[in-house]
N, C-alpha and C. Protein backbone atom coordinates (compact mmCIF):
# COMPACT_ATOMS: atom_id res chain seq x y z
N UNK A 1 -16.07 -23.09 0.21
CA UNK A 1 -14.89 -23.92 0.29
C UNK A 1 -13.67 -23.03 0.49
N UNK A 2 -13.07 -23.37 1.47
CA UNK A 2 -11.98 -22.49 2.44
C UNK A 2 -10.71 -23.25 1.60
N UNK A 3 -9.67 -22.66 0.66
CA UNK A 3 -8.23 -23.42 -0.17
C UNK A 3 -7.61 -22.51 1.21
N UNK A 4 -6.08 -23.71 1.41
CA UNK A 4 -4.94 -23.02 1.90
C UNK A 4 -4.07 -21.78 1.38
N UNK A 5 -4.17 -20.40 2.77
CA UNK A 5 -3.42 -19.48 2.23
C UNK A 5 -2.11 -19.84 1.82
N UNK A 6 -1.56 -18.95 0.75
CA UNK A 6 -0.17 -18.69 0.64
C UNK A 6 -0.16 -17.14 0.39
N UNK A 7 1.59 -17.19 1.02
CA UNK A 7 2.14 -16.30 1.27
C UNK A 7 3.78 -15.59 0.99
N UNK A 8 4.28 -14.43 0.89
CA UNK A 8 5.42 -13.86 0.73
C UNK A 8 5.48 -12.56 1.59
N UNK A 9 6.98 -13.10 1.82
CA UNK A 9 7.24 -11.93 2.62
C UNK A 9 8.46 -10.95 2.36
N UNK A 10 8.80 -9.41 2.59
CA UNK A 10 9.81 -8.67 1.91
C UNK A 10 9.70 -7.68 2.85
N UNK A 11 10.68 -7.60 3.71
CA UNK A 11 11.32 -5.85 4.30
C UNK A 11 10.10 -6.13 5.27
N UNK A 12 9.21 -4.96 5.28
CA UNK A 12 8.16 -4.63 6.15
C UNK A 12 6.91 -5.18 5.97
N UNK A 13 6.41 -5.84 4.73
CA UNK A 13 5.75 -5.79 3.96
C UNK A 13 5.47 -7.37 3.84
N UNK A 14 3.85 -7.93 4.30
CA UNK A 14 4.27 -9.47 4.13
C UNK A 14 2.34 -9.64 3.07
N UNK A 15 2.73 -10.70 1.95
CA UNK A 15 1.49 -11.16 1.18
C UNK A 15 0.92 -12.41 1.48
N UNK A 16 -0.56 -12.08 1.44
CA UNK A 16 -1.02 -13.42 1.54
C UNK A 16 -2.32 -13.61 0.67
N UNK A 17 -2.34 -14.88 -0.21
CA UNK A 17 -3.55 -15.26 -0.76
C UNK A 17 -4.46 -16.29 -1.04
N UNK A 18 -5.24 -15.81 -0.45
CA UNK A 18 -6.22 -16.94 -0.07
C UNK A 18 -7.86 -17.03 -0.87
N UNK A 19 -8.55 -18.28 -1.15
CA UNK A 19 -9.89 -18.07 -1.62
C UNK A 19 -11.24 -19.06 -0.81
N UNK A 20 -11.83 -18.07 -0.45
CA UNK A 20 -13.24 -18.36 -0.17
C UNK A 20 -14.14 -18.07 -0.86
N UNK A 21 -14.78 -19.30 -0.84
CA UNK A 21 -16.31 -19.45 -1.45
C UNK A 21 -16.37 -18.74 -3.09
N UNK A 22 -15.28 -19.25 -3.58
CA UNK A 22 -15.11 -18.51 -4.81
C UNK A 22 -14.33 -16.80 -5.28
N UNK A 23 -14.34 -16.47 -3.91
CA UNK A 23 -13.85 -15.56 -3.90
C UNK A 23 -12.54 -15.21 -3.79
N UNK A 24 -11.41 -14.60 -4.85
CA UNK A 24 -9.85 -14.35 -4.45
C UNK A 24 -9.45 -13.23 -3.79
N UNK A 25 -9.03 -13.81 -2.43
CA UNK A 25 -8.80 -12.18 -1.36
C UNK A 25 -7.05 -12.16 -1.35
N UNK A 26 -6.49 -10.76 -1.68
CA UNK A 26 -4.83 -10.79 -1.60
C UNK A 26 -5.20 -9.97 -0.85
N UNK A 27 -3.94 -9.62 0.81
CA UNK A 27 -3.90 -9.41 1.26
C UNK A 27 -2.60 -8.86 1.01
N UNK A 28 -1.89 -7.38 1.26
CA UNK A 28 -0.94 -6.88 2.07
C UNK A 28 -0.63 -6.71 3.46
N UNK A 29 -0.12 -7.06 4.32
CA UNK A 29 0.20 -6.51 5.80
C UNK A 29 1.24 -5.74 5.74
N UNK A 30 1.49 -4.98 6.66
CA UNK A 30 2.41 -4.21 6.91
C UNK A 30 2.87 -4.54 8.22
N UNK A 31 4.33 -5.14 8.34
CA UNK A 31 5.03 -5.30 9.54
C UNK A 31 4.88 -4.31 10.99
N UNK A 32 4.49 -4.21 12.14
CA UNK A 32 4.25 -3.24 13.19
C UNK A 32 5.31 -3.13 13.75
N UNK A 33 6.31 -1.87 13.52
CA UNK A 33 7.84 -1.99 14.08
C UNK A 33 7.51 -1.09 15.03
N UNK A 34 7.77 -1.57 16.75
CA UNK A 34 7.47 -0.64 18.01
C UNK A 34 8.13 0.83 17.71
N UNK A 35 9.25 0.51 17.24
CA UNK A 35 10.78 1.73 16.97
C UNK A 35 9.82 2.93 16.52
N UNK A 36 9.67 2.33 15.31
CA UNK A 36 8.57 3.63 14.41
C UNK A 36 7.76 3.72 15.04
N UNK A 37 7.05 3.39 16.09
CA UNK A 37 5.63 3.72 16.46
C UNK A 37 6.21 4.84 17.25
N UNK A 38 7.11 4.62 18.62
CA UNK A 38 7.90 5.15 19.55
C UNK A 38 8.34 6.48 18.61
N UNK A 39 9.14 6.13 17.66
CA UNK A 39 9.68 7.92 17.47
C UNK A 39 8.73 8.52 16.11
N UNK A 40 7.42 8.08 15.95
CA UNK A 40 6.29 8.56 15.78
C UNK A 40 5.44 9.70 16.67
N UNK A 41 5.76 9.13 18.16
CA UNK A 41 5.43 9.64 19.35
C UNK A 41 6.25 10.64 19.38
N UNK A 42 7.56 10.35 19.40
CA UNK A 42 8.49 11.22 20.07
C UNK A 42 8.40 12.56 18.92
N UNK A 43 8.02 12.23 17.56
CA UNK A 43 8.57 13.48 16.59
C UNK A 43 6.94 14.47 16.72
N UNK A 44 6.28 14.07 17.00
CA UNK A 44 4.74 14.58 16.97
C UNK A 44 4.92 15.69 18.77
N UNK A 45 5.70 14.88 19.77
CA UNK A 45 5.13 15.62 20.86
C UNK A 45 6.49 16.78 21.18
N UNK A 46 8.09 16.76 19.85
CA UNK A 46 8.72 17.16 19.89
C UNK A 46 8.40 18.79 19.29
N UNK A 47 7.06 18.49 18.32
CA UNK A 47 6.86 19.32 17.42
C UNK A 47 6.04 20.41 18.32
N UNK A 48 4.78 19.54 19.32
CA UNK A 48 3.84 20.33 20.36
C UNK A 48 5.13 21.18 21.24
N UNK A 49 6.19 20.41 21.51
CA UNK A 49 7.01 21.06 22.56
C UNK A 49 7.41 22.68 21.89
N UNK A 50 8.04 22.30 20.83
CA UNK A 50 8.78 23.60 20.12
C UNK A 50 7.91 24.69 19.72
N UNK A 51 6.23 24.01 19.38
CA UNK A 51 5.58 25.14 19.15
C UNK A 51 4.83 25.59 20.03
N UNK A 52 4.77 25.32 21.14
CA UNK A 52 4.34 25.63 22.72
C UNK A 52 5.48 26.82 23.37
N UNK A 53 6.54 25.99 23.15
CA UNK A 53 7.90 27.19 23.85
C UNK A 53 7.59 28.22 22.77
N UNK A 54 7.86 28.76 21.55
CA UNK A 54 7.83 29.95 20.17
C UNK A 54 6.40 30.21 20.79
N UNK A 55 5.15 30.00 21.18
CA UNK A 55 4.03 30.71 21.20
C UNK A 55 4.03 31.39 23.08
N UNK A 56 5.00 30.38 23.60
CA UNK A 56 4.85 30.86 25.07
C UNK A 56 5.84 31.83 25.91
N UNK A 57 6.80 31.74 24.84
CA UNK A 57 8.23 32.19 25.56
C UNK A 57 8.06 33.63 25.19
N UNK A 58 8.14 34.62 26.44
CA UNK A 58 7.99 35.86 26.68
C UNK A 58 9.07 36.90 25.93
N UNK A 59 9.52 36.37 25.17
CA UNK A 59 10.65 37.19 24.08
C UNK A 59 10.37 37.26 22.82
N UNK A 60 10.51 38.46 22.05
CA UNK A 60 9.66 38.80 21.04
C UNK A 60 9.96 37.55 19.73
N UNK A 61 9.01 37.28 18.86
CA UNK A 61 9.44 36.16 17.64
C UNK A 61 10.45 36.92 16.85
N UNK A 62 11.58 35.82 16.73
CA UNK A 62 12.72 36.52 16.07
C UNK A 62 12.73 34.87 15.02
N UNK A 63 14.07 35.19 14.40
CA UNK A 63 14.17 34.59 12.94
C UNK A 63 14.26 33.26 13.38
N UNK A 64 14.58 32.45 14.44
CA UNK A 64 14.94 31.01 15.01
C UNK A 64 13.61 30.86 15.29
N UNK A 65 12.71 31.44 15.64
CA UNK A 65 11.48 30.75 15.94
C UNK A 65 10.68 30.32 14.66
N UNK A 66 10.94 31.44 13.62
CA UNK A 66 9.96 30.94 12.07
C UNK A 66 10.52 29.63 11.84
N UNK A 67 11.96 29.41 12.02
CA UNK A 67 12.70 28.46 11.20
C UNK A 67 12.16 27.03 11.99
N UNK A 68 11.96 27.06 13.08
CA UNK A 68 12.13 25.88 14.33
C UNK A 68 11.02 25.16 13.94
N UNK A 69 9.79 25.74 13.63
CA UNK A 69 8.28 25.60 13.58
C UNK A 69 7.83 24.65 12.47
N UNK A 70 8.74 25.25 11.22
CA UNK A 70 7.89 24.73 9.86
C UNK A 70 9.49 23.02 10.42
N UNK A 71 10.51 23.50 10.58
CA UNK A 71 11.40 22.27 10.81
C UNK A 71 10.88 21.41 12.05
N UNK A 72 10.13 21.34 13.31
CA UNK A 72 9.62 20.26 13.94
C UNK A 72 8.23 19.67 12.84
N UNK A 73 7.39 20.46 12.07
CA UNK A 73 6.90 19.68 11.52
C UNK A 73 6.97 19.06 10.43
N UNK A 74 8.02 19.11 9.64
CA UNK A 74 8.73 18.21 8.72
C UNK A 74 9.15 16.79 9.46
N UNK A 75 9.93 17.34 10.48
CA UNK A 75 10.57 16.30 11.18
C UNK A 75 9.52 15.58 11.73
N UNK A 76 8.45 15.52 12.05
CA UNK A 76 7.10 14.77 12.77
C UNK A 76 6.26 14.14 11.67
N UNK A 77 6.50 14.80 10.78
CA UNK A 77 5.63 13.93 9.36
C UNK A 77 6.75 13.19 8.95
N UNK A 78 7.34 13.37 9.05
CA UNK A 78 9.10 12.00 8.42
C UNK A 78 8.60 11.14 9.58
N UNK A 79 8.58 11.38 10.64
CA UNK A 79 8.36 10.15 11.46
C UNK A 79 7.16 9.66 11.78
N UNK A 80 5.92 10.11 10.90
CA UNK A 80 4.59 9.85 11.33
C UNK A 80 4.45 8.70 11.00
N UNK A 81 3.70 8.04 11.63
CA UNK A 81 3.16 6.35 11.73
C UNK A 81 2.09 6.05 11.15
N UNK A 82 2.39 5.64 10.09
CA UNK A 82 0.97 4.98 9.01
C UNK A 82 0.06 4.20 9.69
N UNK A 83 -1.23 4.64 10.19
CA UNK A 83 -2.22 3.10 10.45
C UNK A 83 -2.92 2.50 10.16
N UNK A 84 -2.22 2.20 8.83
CA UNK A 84 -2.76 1.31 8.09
C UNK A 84 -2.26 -0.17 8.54
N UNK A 85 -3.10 -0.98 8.44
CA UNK A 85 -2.48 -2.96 9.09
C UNK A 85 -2.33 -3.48 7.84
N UNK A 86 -3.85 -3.08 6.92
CA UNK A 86 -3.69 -4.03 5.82
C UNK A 86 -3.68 -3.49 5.11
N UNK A 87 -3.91 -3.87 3.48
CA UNK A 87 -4.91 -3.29 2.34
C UNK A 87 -4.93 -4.75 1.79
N UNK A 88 -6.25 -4.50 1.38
CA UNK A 88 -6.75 -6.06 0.48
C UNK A 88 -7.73 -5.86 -0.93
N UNK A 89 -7.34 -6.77 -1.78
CA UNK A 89 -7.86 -6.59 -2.95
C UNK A 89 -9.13 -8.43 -2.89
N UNK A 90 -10.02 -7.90 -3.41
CA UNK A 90 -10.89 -8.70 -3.25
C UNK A 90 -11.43 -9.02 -4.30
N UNK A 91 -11.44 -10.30 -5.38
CA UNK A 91 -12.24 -10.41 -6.58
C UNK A 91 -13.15 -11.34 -6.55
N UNK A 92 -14.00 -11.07 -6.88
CA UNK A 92 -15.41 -11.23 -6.91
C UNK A 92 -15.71 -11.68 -8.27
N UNK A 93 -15.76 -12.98 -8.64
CA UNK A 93 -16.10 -13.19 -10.55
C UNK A 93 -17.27 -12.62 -10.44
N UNK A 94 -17.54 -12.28 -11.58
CA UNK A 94 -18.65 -11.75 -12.40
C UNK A 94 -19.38 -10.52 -11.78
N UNK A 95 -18.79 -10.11 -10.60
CA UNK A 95 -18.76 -9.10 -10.19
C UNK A 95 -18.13 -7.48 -10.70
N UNK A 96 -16.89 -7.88 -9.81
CA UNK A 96 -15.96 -6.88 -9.86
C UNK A 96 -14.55 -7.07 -8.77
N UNK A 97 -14.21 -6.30 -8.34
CA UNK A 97 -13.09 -5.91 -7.28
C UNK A 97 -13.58 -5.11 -6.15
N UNK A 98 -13.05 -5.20 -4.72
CA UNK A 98 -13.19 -4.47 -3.86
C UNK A 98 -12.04 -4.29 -3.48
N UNK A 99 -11.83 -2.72 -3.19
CA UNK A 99 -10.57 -2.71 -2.57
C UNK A 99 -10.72 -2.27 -0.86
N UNK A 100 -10.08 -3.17 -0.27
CA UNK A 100 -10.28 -2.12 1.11
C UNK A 100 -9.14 -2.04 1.94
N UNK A 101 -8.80 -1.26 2.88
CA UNK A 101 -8.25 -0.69 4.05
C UNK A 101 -8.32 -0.94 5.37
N UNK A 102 -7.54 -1.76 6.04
CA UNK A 102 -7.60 -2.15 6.87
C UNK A 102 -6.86 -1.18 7.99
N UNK A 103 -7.63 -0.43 9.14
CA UNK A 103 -6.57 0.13 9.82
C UNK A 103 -6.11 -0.36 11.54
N UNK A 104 -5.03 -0.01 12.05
CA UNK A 104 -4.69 -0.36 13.60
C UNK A 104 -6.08 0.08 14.12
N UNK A 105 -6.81 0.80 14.14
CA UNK A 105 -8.02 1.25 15.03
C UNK A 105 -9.27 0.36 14.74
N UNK A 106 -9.52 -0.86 13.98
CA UNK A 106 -10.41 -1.35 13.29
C UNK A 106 -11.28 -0.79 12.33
N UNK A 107 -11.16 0.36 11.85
CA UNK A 107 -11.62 1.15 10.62
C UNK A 107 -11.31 0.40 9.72
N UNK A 108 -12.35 -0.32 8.97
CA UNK A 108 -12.17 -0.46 7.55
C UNK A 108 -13.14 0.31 6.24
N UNK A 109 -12.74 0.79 5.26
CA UNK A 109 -12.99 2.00 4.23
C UNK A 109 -12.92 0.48 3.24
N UNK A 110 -14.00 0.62 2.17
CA UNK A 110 -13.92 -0.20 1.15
C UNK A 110 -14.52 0.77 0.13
N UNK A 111 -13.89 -0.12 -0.93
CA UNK A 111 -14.41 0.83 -2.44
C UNK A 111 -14.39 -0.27 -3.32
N UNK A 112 -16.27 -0.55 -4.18
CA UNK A 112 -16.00 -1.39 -5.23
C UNK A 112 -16.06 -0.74 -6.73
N UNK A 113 -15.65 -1.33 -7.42
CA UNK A 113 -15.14 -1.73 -8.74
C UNK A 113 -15.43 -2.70 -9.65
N UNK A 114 -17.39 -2.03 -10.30
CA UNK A 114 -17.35 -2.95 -11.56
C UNK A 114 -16.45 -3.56 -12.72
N UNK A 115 -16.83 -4.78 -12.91
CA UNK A 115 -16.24 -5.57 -14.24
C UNK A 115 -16.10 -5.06 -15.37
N UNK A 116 -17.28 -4.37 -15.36
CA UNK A 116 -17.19 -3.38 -16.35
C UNK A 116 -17.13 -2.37 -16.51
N UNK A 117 -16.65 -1.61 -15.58
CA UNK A 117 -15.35 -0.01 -15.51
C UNK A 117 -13.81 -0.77 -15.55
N UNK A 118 -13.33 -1.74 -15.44
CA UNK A 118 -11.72 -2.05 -15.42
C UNK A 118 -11.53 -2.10 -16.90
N UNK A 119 -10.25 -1.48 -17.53
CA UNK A 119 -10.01 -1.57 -18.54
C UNK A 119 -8.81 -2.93 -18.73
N UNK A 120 -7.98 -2.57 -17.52
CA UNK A 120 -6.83 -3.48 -17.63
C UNK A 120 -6.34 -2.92 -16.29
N UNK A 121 -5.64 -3.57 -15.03
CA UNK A 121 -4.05 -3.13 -14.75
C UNK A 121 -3.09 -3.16 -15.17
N UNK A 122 -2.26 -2.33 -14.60
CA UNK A 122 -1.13 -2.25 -14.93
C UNK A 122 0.35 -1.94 -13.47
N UNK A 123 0.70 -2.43 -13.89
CA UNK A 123 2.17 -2.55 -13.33
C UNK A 123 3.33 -1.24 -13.00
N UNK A 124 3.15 0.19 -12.23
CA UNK A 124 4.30 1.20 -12.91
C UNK A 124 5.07 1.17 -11.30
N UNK A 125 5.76 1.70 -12.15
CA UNK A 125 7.75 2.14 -10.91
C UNK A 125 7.26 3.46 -11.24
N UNK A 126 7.14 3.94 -10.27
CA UNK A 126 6.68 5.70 -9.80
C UNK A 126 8.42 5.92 -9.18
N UNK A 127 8.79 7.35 -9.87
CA UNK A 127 9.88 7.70 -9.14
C UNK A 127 9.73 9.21 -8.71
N UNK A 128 10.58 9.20 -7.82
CA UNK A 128 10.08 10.79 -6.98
C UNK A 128 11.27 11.64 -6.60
N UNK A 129 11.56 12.56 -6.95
CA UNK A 129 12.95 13.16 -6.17
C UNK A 129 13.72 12.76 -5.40
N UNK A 130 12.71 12.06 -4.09
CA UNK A 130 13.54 11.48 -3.43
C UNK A 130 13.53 9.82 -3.02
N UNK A 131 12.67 9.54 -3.79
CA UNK A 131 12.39 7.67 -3.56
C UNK A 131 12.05 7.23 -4.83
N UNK A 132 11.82 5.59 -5.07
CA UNK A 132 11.63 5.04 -5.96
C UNK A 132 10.69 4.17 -5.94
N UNK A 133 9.35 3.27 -6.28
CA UNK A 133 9.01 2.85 -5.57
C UNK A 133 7.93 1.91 -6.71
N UNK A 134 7.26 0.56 -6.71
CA UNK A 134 6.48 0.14 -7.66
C UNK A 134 4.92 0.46 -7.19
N UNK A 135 4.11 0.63 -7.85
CA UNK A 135 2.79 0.67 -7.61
C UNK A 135 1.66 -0.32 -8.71
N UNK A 136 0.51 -0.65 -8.36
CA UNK A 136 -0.33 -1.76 -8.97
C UNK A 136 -1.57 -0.41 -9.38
N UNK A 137 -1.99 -0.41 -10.28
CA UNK A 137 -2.97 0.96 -10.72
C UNK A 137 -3.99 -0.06 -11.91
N UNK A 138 -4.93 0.47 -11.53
CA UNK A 138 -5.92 -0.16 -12.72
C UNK A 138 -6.25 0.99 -13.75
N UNK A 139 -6.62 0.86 -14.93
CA UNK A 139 -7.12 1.96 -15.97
C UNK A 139 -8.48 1.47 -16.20
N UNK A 140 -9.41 2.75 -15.69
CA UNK A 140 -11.09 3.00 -15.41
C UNK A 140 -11.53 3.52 -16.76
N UNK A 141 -12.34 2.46 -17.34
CA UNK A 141 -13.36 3.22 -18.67
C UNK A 141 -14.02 4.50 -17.95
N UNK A 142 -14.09 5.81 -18.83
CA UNK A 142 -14.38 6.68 -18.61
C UNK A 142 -13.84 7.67 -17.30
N UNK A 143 -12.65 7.26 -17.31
CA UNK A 143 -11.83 7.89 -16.38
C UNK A 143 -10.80 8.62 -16.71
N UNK A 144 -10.05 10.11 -15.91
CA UNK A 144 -9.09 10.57 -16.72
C UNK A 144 -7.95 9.95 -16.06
N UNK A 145 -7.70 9.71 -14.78
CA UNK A 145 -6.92 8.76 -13.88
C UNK A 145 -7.01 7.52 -14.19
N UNK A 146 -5.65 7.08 -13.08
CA UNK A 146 -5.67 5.61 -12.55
C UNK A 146 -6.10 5.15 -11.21
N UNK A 147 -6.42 4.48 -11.02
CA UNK A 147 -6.90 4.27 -9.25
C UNK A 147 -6.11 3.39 -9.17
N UNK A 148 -5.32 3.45 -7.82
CA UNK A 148 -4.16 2.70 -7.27
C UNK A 148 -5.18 1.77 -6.04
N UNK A 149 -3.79 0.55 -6.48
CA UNK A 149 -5.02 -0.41 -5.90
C UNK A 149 -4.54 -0.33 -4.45
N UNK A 150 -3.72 -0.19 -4.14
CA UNK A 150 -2.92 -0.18 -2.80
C UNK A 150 -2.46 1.38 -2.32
N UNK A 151 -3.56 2.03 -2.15
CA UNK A 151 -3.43 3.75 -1.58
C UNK A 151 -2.55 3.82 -0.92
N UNK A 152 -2.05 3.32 0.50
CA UNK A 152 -1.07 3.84 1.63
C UNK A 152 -0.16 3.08 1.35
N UNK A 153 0.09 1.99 0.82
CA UNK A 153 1.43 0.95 1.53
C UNK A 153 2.09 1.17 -0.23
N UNK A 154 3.49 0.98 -0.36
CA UNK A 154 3.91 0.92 -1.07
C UNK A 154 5.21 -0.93 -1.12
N UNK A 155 4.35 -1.63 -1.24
CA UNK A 155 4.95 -2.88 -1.23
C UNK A 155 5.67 -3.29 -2.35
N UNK A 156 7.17 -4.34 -2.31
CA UNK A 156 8.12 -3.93 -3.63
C UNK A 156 7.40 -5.17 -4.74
N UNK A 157 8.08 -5.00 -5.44
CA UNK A 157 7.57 -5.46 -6.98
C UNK A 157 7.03 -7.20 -6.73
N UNK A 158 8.07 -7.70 -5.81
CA UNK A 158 7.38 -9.17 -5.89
C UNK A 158 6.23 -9.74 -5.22
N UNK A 159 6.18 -8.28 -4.39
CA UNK A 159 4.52 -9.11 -3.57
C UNK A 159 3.89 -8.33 -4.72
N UNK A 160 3.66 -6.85 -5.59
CA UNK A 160 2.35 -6.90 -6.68
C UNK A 160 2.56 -7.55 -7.82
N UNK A 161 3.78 -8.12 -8.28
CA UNK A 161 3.41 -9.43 -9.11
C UNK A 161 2.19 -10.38 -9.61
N UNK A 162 1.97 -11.10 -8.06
CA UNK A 162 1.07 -12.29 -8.28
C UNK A 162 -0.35 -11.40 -8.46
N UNK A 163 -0.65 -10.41 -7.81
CA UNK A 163 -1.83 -9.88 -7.81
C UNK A 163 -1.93 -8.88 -9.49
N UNK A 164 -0.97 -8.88 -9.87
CA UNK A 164 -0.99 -8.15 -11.14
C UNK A 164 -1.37 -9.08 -11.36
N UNK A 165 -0.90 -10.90 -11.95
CA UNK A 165 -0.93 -10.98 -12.79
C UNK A 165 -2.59 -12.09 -12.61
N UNK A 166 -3.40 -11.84 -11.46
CA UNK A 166 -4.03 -12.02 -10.89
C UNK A 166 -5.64 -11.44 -11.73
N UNK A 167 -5.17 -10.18 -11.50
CA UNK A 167 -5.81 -9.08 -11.73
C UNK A 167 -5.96 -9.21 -13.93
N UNK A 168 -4.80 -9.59 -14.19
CA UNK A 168 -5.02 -9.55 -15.45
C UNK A 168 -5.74 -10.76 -15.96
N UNK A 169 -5.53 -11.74 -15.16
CA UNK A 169 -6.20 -12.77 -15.59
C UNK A 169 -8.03 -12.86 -15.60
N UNK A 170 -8.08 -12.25 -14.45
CA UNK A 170 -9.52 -11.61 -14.12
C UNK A 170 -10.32 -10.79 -15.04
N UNK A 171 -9.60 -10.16 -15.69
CA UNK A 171 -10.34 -8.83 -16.73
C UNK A 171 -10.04 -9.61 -18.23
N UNK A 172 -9.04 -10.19 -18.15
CA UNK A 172 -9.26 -10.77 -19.50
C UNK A 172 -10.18 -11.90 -20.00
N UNK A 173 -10.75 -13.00 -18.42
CA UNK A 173 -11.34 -13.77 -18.62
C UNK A 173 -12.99 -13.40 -17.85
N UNK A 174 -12.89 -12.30 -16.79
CA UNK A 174 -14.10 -12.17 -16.33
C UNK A 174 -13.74 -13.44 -15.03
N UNK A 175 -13.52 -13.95 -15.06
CA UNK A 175 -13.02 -14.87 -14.10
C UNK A 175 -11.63 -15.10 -13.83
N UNK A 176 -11.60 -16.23 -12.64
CA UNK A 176 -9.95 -16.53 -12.02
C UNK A 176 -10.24 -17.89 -11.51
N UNK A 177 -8.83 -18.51 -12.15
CA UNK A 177 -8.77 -20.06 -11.49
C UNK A 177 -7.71 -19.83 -10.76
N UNK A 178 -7.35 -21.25 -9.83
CA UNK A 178 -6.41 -21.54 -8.99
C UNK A 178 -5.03 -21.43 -9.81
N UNK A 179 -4.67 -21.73 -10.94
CA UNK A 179 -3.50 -21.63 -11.50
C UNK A 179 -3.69 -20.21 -11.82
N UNK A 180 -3.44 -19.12 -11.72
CA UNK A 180 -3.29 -18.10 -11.49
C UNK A 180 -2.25 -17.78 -10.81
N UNK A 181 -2.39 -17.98 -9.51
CA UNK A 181 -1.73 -17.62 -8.26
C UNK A 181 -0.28 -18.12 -8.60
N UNK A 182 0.77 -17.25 -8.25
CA UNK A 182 2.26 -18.03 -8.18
C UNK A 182 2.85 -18.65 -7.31
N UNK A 183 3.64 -19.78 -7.88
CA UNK A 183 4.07 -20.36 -6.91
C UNK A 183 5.44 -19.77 -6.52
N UNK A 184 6.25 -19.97 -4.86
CA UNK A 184 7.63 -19.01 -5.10
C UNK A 184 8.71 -19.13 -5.83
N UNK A 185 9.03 -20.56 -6.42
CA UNK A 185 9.94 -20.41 -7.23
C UNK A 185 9.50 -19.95 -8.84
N UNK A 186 8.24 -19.56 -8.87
CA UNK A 186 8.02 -19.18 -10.35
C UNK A 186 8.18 -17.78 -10.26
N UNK A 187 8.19 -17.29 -9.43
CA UNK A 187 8.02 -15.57 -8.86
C UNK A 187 9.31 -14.67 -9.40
N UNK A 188 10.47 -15.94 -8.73
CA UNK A 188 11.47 -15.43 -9.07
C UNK A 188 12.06 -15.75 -10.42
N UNK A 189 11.17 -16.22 -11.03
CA UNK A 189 11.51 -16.23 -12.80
C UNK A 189 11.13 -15.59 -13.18
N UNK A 190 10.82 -14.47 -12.78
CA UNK A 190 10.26 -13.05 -13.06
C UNK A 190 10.34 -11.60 -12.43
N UNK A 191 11.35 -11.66 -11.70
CA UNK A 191 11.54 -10.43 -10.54
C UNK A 191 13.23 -11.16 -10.85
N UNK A 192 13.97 -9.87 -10.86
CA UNK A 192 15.74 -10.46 -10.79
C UNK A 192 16.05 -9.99 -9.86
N UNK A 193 17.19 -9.42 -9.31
CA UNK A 193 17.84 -9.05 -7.75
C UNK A 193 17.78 -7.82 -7.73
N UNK A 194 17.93 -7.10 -8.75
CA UNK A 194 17.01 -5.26 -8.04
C UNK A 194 15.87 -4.95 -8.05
N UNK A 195 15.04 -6.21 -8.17
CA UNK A 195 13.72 -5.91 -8.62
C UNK A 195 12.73 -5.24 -10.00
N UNK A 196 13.97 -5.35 -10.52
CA UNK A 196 13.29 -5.32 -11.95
C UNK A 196 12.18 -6.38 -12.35
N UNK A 197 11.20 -6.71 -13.32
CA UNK A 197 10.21 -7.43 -13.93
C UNK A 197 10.51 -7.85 -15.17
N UNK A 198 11.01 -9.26 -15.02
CA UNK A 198 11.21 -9.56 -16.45
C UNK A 198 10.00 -10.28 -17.34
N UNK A 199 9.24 -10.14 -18.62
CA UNK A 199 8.65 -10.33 -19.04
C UNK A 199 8.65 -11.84 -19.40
């Protein structure tokens, strides 16, 4: 039995959740912006250019060439193009979880996750020198880590909401009903305007 998806959408980043045959599939997408793909291209073949001229140019390596080299490839990984399409979390009652990876090339990578290795998810705001950012992480019996449920995409707090609280409902009951899922005006009785999580 096929229920109607629902969905949210934010920045780059759009959710959708849907259930078959008993099964609850959340979906992340990631928006395909040409721009980024384009100066993806451009920072990758800027980097071949600069280190083609420093390995080809008939004048001895002086101090502008060390510097040029390690700086086109900074600048080419700032603009590298994730290809990732999706990531999807998949629950399975009495199973477990699958997580998988959806990429632009049709590669998909899956990884499951007994019922009984999940301890709980959890909800953290990872901050970094230079960004800020929420992440969805489960805690593994007999594990010294967390496994992040969403490896590549970093989507903001109100699309891992419903799947948090998704996810908690799942491990606490071993199962998941339809009232689970949020509806959008309940979402935002719980996410305020910087994206904080109110309890």
């Amino acid at each position: 039995m096929k229920q109607q998806a629902q969905g949210i959408s934010s920045g780059m980043y759009r959710y959708m959740h849907r259930c078959e045959s008993g099964v609850n599939i959340h979906d992340v997408f990631v928006e395909r912006s040409a721009f980024r793909v384009l100066f993806s291209y451009v920072g990758v073949m800027c980097l071949l250019a600069n280190v083609s001229h420093t390995l080809l140019s008939k004048e001895s390596l002086c101090l502008g060439s060390f510097w040029s080299v390690p700086f086109s490839a900074i600048v080419a990984k700032c603009l590298q193009y994730k290809p990732v399409k999706k990531e999807s979390l998949v629950i399975m009652p009495a199973f477990g979880i699958q997580l998988e990876q959806h990429f632009w090339s049709g590669r998909v990578d899956r990884k499951f996750v007994p019922i009984s290795k999940i301890l709980q998810p959890v909800l953290n705001e990872c901050v970094t020198p230079v960004t800020c950012y929420w992440s969805l992480a489960l805690l593994l019996r007999d594990e010294d880590e967390t496994m992040l449920v969403f490896q590549n995409l970093h989507p903001p707090v109100k699309l891992l909401l419903p799947i948090w609280k998704a996810l908690c409902a799942f491990t606490n009951s071993g199962s998941i009903g339809p009232s689970v899922v949020l509806q959008q005006d309940d979402l935002h009785n719980h996410v305020d305007g910087d994206g904080a999580v109110d309890s």
